[in-house]
C-alpha atoms as a PDB file:
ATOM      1  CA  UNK A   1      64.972 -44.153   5.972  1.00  0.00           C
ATOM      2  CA  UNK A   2      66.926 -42.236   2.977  1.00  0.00           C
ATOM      3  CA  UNK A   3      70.459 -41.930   3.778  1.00  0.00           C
ATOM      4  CA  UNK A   4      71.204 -40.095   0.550  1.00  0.00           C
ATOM      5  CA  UNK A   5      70.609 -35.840   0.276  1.00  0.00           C
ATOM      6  CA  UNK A   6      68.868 -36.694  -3.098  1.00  0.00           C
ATOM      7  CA  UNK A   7      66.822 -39.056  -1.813  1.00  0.00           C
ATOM      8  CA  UNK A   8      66.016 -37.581   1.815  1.00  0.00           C
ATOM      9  CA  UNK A   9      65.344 -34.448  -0.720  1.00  0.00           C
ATOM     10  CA  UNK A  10      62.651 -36.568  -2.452  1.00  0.00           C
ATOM     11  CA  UNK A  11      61.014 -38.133   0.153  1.00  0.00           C
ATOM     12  CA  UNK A  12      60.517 -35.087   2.190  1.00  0.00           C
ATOM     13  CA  UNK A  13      58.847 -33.144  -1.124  1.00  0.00           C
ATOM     14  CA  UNK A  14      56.429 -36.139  -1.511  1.00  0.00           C
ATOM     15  CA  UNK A  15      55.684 -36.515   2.227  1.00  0.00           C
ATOM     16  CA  UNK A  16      54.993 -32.369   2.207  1.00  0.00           C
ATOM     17  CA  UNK A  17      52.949 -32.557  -0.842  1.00  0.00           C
ATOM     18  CA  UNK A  18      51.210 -35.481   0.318  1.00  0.00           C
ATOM     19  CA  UNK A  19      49.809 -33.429   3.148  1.00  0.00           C
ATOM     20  CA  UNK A  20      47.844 -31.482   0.739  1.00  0.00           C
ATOM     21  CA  UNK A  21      48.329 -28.586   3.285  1.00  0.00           C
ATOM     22  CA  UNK A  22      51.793 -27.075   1.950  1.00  0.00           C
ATOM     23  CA  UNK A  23      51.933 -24.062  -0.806  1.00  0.00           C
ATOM     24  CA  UNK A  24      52.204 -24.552  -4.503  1.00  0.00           C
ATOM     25  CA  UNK A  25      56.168 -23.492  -3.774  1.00  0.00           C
ATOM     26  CA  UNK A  26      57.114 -22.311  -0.519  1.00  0.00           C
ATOM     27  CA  UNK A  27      56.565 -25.155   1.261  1.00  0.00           C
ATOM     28  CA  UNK A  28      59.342 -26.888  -0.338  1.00  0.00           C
ATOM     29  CA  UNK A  29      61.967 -24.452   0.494  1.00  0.00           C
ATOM     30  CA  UNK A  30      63.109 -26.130   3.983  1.00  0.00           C
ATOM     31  CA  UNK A  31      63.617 -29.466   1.273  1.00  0.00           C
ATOM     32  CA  UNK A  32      65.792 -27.572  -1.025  1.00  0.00           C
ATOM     33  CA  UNK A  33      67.705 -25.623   1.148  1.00  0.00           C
ATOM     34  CA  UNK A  34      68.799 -29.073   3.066  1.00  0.00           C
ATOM     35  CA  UNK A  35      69.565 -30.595  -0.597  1.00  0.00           C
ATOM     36  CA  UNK A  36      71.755 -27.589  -1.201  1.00  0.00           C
ATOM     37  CA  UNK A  37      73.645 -27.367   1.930  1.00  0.00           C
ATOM     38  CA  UNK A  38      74.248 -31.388   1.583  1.00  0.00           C
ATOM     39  CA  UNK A  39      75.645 -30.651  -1.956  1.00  0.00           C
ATOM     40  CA  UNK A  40      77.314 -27.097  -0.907  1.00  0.00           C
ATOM     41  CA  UNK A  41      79.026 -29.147   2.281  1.00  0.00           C
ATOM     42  CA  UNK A  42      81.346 -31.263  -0.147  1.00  0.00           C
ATOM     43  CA  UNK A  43      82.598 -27.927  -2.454  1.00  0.00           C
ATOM     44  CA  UNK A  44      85.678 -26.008  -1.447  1.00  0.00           C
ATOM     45  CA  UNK A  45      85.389 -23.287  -0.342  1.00  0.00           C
ATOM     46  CA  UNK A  46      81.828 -24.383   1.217  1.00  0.00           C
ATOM     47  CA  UNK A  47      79.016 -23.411   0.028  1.00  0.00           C
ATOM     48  CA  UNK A  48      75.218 -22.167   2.135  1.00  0.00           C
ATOM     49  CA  UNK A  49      72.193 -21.748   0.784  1.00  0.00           C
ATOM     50  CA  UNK A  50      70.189 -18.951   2.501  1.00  0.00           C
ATOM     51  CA  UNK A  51      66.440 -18.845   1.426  1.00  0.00           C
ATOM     52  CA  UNK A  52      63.994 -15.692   1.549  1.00  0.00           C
ATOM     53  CA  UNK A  53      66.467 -13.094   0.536  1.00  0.00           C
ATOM     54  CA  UNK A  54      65.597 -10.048   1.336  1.00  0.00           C
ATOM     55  CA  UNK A  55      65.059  -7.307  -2.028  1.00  0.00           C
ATOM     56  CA  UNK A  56      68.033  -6.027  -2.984  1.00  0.00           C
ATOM     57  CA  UNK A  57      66.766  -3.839  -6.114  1.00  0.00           C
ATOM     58  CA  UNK A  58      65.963  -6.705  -7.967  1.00  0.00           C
ATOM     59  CA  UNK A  59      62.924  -8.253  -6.939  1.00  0.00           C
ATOM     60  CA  UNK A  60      63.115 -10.788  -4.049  1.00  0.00           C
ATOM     61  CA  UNK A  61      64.897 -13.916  -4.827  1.00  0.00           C
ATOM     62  CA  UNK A  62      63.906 -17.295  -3.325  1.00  0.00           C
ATOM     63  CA  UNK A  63      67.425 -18.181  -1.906  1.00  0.00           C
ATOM     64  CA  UNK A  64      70.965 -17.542  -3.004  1.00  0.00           C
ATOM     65  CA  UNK A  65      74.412 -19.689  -2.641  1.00  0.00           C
ATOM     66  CA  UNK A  66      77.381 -18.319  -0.415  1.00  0.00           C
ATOM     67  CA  UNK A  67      80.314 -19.189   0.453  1.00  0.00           C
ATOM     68  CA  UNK A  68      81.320 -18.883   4.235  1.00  0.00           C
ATOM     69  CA  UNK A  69      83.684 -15.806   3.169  1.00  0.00           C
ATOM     70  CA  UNK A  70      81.503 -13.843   2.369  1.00  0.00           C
ATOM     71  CA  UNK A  71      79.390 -13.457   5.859  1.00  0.00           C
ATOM     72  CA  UNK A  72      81.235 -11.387   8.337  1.00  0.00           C
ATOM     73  CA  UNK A  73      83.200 -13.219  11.334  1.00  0.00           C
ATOM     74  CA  UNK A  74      81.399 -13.692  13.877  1.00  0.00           C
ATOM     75  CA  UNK A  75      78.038 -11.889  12.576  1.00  0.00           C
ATOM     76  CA  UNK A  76      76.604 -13.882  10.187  1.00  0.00           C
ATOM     77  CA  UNK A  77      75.822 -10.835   7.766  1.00  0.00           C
ATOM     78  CA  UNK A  78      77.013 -11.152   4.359  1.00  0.00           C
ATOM     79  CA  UNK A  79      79.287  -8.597   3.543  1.00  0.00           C
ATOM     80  CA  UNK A  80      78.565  -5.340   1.213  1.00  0.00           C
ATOM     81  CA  UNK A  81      78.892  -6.099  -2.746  1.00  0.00           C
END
């Protein structure tokens, strides 16, 4: 079992794309967003990924990094700007 987010990252890309039945991109998100948190988890401040942004004016991105200050307390909605 991989005790490391790298490979636990790894392992769970192969095992999805060994399904044949993910998406070409998508389907790796869940993956990423787990490697990201892991490596977000040891920065200070903390850092979250959040995937499937909604569009902002600029297209819509795949995920984007936060830190905790920037959601409001007790909401969990980022905050304006």
């Amino acid at each position: 079992m991989p005790t490391h987010a790298v490979e636990k990252y790894l392992a769970t890309c192969s095992f999805t794309h060994g399904t044949g039945a993910g998406t070409d991109e998508t389907a790796y998100y869940p993956a990423l967003k787990s490697l990201l948190d892991s490596a977000g988890g040891g920065l200070k401040p903390r850092v979250q990924c959040v995937m499937g942004l909604k569009n902002q004016g600029a297209g819509m991105p795949d995920g984007g990094l936060f830190t905790f200050n920037q959601f409001q307390k007790g909401e969990g909605t980022l905050r304006k700007g």
